[in-house]
N, C-alpha and C. Protein backbone atom coordinates (compact mmCIF):
# COMPACT_ATOMS: atom_id res chain seq x y z
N UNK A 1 36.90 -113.36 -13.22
CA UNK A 1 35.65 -112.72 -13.57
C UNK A 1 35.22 -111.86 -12.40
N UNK A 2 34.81 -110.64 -12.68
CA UNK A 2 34.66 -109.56 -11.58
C UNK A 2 33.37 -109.71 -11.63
N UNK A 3 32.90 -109.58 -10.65
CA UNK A 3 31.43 -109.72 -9.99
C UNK A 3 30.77 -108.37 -9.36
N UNK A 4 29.80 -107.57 -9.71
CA UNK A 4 29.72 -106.40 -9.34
C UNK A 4 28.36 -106.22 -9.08
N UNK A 5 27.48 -106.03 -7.72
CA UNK A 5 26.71 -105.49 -7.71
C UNK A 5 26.11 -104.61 -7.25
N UNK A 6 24.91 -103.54 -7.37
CA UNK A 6 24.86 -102.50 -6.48
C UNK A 6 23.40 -102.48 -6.58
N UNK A 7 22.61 -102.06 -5.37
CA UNK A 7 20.99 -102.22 -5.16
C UNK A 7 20.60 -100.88 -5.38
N UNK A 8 19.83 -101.31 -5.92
CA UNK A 8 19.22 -99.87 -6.31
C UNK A 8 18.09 -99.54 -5.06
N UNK A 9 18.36 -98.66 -4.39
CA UNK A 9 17.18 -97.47 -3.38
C UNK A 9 18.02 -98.50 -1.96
N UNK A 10 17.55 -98.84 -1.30
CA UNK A 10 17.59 -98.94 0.27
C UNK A 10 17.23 -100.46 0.14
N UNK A 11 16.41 -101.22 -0.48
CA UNK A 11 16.08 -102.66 -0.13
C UNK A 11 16.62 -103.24 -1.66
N UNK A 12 16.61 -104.71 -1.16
CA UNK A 12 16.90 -106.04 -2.25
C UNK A 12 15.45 -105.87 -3.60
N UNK A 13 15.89 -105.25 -4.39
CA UNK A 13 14.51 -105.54 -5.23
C UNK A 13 14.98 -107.00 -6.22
N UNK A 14 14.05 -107.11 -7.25
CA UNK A 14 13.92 -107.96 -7.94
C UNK A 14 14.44 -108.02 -8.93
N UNK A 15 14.99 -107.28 -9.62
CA UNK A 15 16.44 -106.96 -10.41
C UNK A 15 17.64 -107.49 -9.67
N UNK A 16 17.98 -107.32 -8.94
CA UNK A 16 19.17 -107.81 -8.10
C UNK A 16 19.15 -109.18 -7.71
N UNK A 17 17.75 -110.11 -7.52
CA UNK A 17 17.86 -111.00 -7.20
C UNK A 17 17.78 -111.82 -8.09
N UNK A 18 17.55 -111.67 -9.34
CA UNK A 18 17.76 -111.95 -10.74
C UNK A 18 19.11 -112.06 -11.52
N UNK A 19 19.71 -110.95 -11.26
CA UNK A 19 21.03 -110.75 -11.24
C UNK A 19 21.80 -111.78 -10.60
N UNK A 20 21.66 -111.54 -9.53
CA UNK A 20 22.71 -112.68 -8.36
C UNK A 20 22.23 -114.15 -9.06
N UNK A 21 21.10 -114.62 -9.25
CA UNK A 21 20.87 -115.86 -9.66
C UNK A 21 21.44 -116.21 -10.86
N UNK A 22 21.22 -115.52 -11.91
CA UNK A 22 21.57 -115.14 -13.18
C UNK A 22 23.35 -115.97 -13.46
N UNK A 23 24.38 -114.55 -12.32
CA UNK A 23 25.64 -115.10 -12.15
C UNK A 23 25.91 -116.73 -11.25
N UNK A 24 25.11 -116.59 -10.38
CA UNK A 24 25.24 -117.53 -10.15
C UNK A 24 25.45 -119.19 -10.77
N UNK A 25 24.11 -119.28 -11.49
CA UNK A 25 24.50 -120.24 -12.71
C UNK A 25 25.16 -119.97 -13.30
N UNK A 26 25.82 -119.01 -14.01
CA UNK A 26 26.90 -118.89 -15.28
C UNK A 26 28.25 -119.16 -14.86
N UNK A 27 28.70 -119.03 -13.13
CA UNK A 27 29.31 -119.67 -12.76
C UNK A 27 29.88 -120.98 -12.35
N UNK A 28 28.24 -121.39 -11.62
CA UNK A 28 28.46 -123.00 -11.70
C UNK A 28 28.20 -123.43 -12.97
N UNK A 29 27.99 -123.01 -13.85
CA UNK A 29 28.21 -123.73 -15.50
C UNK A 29 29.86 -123.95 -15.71
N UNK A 30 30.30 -122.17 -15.69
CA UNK A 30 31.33 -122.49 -16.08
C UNK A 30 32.42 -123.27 -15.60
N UNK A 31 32.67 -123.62 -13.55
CA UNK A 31 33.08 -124.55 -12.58
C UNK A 31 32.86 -125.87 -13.15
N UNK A 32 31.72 -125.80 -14.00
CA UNK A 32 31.42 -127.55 -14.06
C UNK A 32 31.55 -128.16 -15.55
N UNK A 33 32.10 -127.28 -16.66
CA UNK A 33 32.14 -127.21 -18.02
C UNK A 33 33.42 -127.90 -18.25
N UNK A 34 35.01 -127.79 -17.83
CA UNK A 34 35.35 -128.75 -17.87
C UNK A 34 35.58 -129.86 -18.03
N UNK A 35 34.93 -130.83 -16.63
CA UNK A 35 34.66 -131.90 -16.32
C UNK A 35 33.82 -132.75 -17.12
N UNK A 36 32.89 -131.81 -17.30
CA UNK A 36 31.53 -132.36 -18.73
C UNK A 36 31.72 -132.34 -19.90
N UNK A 37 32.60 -131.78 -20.30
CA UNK A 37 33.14 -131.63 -21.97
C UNK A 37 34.39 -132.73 -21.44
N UNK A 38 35.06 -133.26 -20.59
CA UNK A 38 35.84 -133.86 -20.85
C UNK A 38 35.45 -135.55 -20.79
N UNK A 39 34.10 -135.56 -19.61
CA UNK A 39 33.64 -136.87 -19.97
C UNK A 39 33.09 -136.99 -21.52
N UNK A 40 32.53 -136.02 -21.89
CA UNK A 40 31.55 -136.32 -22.97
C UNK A 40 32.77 -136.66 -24.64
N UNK A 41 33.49 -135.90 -24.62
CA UNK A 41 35.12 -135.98 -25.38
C UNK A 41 35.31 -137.60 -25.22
N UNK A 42 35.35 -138.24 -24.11
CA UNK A 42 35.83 -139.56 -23.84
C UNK A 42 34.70 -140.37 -24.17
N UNK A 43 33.36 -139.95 -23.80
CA UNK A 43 32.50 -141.03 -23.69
C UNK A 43 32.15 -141.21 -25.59
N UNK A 44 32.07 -140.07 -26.44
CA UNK A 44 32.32 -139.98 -27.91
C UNK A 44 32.83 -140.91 -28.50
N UNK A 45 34.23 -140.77 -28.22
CA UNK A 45 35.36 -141.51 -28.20
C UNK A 45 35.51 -142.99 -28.72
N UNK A 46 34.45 -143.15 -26.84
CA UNK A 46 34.80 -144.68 -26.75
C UNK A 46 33.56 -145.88 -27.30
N UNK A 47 32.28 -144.78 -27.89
CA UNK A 47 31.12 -145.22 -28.38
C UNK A 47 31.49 -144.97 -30.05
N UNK A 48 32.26 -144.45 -30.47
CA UNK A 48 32.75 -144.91 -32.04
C UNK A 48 33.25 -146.20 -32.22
N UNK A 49 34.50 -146.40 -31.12
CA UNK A 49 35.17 -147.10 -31.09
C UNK A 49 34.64 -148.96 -31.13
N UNK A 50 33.63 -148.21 -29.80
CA UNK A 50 32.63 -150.18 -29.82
C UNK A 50 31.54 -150.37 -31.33
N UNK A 51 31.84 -148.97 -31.64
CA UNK A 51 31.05 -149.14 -32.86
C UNK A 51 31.86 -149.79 -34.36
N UNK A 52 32.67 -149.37 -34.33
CA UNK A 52 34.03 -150.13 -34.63
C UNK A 52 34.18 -151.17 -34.98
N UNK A 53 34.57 -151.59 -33.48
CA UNK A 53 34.24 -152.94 -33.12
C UNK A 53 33.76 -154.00 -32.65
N UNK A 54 31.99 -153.50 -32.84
CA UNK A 54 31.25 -153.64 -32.58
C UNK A 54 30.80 -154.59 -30.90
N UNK A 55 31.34 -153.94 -30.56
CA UNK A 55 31.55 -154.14 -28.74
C UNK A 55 30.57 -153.79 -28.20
N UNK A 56 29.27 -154.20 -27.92
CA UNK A 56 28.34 -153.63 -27.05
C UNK A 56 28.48 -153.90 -25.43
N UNK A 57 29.17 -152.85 -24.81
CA UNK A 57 29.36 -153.21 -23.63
C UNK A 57 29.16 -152.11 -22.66
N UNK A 58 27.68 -151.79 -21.87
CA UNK A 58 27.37 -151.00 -21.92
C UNK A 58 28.58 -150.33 -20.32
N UNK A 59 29.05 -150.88 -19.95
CA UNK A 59 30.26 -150.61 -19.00
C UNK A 59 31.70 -150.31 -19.19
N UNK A 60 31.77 -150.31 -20.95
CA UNK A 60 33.43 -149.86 -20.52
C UNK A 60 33.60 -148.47 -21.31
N UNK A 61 32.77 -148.00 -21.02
CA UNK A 61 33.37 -146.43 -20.64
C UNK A 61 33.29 -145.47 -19.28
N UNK A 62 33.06 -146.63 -18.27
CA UNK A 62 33.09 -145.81 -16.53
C UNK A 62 34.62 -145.39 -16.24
N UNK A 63 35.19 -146.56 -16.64
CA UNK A 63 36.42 -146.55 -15.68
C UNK A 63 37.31 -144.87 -16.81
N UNK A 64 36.90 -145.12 -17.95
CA UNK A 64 37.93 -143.85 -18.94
C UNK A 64 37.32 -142.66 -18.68
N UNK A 65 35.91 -142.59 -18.03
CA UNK A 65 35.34 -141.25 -17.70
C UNK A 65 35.74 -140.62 -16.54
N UNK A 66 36.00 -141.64 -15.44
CA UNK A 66 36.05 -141.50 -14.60
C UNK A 66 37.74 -140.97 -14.13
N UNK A 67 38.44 -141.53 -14.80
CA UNK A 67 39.80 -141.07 -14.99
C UNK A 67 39.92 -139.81 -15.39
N UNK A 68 39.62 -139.66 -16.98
CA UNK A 68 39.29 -138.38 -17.67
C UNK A 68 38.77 -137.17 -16.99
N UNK A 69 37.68 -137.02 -15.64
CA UNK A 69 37.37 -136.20 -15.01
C UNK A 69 38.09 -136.15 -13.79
N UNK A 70 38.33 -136.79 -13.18
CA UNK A 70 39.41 -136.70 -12.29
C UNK A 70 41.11 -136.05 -12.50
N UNK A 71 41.13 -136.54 -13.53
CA UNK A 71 42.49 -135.68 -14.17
C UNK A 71 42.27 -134.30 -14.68
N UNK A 72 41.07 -133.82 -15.43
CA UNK A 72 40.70 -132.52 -15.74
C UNK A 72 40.27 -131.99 -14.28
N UNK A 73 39.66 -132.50 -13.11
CA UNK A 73 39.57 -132.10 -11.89
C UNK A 73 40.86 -131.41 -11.48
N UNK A 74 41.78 -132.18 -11.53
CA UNK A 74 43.31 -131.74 -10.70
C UNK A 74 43.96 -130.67 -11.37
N UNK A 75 43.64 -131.21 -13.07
CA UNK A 75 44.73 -130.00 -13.31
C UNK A 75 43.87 -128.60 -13.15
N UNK A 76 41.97 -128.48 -13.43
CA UNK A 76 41.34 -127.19 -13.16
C UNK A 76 40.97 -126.69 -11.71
N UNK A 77 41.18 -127.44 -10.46
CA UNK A 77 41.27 -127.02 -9.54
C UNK A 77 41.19 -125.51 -9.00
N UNK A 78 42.80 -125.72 -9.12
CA UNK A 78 43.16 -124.11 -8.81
C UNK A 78 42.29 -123.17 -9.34
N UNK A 79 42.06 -123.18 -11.37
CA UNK A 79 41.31 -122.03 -11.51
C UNK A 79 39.73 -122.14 -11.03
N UNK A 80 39.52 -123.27 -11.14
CA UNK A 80 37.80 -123.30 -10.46
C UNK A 80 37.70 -122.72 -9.16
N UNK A 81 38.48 -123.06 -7.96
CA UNK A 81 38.97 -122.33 -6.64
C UNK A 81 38.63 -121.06 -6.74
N UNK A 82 39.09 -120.37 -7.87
CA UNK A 82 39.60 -118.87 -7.75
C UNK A 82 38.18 -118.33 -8.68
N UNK A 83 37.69 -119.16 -9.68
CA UNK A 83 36.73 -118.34 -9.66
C UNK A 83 35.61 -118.03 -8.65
N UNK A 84 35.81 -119.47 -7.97
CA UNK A 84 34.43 -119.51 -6.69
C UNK A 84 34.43 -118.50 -6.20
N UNK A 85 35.91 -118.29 -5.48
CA UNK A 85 36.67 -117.87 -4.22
C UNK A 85 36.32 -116.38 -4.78
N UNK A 86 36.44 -115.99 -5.76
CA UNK A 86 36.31 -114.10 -6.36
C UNK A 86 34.84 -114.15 -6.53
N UNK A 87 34.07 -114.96 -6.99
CA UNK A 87 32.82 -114.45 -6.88
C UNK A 87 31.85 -114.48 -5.23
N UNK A 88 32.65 -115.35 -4.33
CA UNK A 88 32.02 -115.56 -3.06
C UNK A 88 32.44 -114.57 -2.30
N UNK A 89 33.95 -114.37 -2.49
CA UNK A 89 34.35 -112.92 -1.88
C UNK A 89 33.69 -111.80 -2.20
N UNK A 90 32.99 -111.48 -3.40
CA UNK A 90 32.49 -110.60 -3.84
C UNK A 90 31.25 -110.01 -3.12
N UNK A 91 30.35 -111.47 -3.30
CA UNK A 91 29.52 -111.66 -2.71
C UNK A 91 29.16 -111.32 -1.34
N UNK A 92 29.99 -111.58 -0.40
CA UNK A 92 30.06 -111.56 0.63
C UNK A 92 30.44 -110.35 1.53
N UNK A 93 31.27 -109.45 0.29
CA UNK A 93 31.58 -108.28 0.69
C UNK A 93 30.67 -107.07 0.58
N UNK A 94 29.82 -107.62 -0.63
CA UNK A 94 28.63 -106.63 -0.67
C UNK A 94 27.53 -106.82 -0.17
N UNK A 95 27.67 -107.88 0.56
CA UNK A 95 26.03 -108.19 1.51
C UNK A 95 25.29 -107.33 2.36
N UNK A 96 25.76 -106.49 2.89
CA UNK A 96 25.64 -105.40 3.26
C UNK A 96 24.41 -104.04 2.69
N UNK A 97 25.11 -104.27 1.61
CA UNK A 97 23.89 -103.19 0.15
C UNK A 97 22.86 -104.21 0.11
N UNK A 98 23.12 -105.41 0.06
CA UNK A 98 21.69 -106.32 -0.30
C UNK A 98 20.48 -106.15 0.46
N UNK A 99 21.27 -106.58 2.23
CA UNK A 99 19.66 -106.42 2.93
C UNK A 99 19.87 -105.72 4.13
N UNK A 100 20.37 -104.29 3.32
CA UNK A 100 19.52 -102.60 4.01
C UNK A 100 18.21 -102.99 4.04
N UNK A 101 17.68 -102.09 5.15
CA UNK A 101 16.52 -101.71 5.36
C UNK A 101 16.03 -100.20 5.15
C-alpha cells in the first residue's frame, strides 16, 4: 500500500493531520485483522461446540486462541513487516513537507 502525502502551502494544516491519522488506523486495522478474525474463527468454533456438548467451561478456548494467533502471527509476519516498514518509510521520508515553516 503506497502512502502519499503532500502539505498544502508551507505549514502542517489540518487536512494533513487528518489524513496521516486517518491512514494510520487503516493500517493498524489492517496489521491487526488477521490475528482477530483468526481468534474470533476459533473462539466461534469452540462456543458451538460446548454448545454441543454442552460444556460450560469458561477456559477452554485460551489455549486454541492462543495457538491460532500465534500461528496466523508467523505465517503474516513478513507481510505485516512490510506494510509497517512502507508506510513508516514513507512517512519518514516526507517529514520534511510536514513541519516547514
Amino acid at each position: 500500500m503506497e502512502v502519499s502525502y503532500r502539505a498544502s502551502g508551507d505549514q502542517m494544516d489540518e487536512q494533513l493531520i487528518l489524513q496521516l491519522s486517518q491512514n494510520t488506523l487503516k493500517i493498524t486495522a489492517m496489521v491487526a485483522s488477521p490475528m482477530l478474525i483468526g481468534a474470533l474463527v476459533v473462539g466461534l468454533i469452540i462456543s458451538v461446540l460446548q454448545a454441543i456438548t454442552q460444556i460450560n467451561e469458561a477456559t477452554l478456548t485460551f489455549i486454541p486462541k492462543m495457538v491460532v494467533v500465534g500461528l496466523v502471527f508467523v505465517i503474516a509476519a513478513p507481510w505485516m513487516m512490510d506494510v509497517i516498514g512502507n508506510f513508516t518509510t514513507e512517512l519518514f521520508s516526507n517529514i520534511s513537507q510536514y513541519v516547514r515553516n
